[in-house]
C-alpha atoms as a PDB file:
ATOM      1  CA  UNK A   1     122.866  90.368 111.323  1.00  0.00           C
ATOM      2  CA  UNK A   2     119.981  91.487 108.807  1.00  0.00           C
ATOM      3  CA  UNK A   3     117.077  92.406 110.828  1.00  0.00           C
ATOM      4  CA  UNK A   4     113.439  93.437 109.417  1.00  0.00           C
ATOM      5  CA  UNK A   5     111.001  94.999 111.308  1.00  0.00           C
ATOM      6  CA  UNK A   6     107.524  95.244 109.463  1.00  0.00           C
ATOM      7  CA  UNK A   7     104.728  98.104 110.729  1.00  0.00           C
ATOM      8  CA  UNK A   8     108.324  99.452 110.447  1.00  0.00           C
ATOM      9  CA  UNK A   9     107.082 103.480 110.319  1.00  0.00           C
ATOM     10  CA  UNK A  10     104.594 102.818 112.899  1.00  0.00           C
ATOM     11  CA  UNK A  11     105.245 104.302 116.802  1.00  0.00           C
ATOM     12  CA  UNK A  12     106.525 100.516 117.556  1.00  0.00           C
ATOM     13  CA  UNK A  13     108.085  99.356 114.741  1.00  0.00           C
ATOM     14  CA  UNK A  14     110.158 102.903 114.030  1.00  0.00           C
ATOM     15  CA  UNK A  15     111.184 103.108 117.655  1.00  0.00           C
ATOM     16  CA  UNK A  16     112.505  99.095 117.574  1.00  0.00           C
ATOM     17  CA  UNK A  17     114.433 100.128 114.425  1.00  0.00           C
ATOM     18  CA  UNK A  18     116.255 102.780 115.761  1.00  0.00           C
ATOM     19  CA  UNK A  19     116.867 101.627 118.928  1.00  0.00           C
ATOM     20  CA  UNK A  20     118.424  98.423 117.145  1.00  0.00           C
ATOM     21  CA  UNK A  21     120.265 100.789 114.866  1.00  0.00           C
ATOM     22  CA  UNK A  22     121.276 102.750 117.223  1.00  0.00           C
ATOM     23  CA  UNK A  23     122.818  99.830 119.536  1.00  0.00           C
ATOM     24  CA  UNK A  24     124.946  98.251 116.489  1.00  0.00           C
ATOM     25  CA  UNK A  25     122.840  95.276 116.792  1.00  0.00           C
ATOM     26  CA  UNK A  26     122.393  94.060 113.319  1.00  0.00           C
ATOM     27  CA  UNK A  27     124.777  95.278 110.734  1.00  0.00           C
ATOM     28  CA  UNK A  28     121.325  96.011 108.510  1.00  0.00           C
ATOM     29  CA  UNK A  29     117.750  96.922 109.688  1.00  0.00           C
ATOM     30  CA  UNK A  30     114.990  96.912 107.171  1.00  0.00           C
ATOM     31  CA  UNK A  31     111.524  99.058 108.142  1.00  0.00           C
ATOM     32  CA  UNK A  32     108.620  97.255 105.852  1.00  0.00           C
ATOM     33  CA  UNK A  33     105.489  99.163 106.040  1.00  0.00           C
ATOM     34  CA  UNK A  34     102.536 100.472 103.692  1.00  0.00           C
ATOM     35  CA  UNK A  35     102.308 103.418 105.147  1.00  0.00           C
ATOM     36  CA  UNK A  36      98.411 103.179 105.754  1.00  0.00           C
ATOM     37  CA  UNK A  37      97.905 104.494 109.293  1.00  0.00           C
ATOM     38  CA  UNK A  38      97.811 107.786 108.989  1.00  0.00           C
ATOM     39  CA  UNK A  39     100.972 109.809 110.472  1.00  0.00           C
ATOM     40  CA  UNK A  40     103.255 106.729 109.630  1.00  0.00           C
ATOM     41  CA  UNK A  41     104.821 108.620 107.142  1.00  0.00           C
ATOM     42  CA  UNK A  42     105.908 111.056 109.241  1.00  0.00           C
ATOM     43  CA  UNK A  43     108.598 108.698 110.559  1.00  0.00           C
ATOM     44  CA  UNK A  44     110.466 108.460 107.670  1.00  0.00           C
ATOM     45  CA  UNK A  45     112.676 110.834 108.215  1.00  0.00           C
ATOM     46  CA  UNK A  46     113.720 109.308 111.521  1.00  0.00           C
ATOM     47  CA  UNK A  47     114.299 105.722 110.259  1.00  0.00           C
ATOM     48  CA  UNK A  48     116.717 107.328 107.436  1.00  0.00           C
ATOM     49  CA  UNK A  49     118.064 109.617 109.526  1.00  0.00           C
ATOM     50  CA  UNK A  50     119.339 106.885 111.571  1.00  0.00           C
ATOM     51  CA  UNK A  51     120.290 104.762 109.374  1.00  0.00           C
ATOM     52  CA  UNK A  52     117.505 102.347 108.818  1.00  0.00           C
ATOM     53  CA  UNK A  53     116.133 101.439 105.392  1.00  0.00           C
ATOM     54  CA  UNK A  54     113.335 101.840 104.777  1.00  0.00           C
ATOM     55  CA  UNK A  55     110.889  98.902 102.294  1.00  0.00           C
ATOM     56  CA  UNK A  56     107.711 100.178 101.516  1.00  0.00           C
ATOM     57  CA  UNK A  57     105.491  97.113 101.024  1.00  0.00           C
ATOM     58  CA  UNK A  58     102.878  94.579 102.739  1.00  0.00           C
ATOM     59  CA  UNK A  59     102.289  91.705 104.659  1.00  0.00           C
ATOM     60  CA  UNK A  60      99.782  90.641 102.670  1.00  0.00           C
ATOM     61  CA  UNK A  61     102.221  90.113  99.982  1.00  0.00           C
ATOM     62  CA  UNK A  62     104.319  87.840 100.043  1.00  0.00           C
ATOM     63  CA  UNK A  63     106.586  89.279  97.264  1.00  0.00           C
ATOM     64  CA  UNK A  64     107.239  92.842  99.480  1.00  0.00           C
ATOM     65  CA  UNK A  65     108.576  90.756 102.421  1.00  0.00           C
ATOM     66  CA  UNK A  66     111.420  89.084 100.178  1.00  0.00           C
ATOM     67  CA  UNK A  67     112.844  92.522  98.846  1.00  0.00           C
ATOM     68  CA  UNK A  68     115.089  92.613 102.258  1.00  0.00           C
ATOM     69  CA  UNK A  69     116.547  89.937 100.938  1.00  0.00           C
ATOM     70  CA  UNK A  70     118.460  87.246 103.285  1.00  0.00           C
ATOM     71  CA  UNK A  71     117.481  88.027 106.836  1.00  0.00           C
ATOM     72  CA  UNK A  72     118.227  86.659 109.899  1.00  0.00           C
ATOM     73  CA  UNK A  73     115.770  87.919 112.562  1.00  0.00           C
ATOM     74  CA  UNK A  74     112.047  89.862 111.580  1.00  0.00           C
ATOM     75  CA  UNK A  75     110.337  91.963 114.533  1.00  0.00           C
ATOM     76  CA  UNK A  76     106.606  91.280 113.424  1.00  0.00           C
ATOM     77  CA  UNK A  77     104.527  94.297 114.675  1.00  0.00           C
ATOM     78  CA  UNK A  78     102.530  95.720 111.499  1.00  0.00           C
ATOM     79  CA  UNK A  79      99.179  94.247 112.738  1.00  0.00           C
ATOM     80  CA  UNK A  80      96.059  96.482 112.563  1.00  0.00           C
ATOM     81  CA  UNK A  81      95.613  97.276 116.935  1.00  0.00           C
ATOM     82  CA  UNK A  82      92.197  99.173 116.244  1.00  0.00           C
ATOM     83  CA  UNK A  83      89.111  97.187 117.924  1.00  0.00           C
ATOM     84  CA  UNK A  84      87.158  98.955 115.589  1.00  0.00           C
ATOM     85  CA  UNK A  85      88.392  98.106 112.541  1.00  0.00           C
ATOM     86  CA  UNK A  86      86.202  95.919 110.361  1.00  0.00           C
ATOM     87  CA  UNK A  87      83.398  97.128 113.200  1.00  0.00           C
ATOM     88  CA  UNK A  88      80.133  97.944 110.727  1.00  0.00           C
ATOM     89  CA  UNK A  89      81.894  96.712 107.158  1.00  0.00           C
ATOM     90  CA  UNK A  90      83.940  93.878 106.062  1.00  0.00           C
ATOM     91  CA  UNK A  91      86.577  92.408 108.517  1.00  0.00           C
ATOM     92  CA  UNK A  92      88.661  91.531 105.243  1.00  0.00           C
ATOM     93  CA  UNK A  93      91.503  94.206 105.786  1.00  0.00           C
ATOM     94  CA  UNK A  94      91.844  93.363 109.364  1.00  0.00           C
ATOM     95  CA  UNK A  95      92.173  89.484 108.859  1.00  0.00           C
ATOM     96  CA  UNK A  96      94.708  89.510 105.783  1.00  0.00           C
ATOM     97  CA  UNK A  97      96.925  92.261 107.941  1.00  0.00           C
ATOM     98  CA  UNK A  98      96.780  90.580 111.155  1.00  0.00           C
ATOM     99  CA  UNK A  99      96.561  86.905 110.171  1.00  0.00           C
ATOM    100  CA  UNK A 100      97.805  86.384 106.459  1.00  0.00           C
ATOM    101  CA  UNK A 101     100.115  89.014 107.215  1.00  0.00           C
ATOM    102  CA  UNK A 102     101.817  87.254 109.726  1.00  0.00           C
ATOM    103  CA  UNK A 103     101.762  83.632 108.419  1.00  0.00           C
ATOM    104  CA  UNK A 104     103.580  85.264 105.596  1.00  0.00           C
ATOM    105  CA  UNK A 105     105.843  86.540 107.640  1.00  0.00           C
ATOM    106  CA  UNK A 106     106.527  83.279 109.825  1.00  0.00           C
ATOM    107  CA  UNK A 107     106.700  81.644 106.263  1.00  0.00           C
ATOM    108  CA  UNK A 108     109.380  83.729 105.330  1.00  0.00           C
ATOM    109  CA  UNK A 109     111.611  83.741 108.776  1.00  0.00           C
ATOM    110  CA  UNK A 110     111.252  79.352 107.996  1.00  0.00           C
ATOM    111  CA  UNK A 111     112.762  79.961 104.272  1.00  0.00           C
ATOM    112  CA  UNK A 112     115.333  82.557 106.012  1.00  0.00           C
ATOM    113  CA  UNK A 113     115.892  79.909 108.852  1.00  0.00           C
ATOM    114  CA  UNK A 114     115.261  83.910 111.031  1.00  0.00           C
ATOM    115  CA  UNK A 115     114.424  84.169 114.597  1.00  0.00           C
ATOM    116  CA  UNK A 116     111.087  85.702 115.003  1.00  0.00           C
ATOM    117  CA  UNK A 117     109.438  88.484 117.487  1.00  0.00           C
ATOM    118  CA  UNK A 118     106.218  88.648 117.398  1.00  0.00           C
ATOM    119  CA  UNK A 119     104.637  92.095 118.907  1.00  0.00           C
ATOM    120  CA  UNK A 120     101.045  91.516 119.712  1.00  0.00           C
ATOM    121  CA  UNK A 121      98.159  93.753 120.259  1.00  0.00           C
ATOM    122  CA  UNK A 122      98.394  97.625 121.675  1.00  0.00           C
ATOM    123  CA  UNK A 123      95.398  96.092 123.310  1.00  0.00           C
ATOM    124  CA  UNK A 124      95.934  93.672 126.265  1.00  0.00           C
ATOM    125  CA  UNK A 125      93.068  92.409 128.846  1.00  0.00           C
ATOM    126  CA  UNK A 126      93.866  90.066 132.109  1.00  0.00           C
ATOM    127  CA  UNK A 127      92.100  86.819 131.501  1.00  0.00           C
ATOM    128  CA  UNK A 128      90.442  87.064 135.094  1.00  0.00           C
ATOM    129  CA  UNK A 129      88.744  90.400 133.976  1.00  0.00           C
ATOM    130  CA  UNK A 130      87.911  88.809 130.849  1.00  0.00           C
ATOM    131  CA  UNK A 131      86.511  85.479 132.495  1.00  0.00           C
ATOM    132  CA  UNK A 132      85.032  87.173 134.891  1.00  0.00           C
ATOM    133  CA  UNK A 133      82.306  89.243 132.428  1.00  0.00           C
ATOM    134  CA  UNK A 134      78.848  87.790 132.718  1.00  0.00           C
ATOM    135  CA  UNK A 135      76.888  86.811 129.627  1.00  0.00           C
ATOM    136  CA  UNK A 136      74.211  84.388 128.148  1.00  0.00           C
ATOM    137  CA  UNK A 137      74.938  82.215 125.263  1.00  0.00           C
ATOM    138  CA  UNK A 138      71.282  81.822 123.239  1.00  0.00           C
ATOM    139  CA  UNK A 139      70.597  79.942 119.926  1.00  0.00           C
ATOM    140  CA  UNK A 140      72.491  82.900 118.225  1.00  0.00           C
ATOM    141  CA  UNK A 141      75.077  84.028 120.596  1.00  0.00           C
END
């Protein structure tokens, strides 16, 4: 089993990696990251250390996700968690990472015929919390 994990030098996606290494649970495991978070880098070591390879590349491109090659599962988790990012400038990075970033991912697990896993957000709120928060909607929200 060929396994790619993208955000693969993040805290989440370096930790999946080696633990899957580590297990014997795919005979190849593929870290994809761009190495933008700061301190990302620093996991390199680790993932070669144990055996992972690591693909420096994007999800916005579609190109960097095919240099695994054939795959049979991707871990998705290279999304951008911060709240705050876009907050006070252009949202642009945040929606290609999060959303074109994953459709090209999904796009390439249908051409792979690969399982998919998709790791959410680092930030999680229970819907009663959420519906419970009062508001007003006026003419411009």
């Amino acid at each position: 089993m060929r396994i790619l994990v993208t955000g693969g030098a993040g805290f989440v996606g370096s930790s999946l990696a080696i633990g899957l290494k580590e297990r014997g649970t795919a005979s190849r495991v593929f870290a994809l990251d761009n190495l933008k978070r700061r301190g990302s880098e620093l996991n390199l070591t680790r993932l070669k250390k144990n055996g992972v390879t690591f693909v420096h590349g994007d999800v916005r491109n579609f190109e960097d996700l095919q240099t695994a090659g054939k795959i049979d599962v991707i871990i998705e988790c290279s999304a951008e968690p911060s709240v705050l990012a876009g907050y006070g400038e252009s949202p642009e990075y945040l929606v290609n990472t999060n959303l074109i970033g994953a459709l090209n991912c999904f796009e390439l697990a249908r051409l792979h015929k690969a399982g998919v896993i998709f790791i959410s957000t680092s930030r999680v709120y229970p819907i009663d919390k959420v519906n419970g928060i009062k508001y007003s909607e006026e003419a411009t929200r």
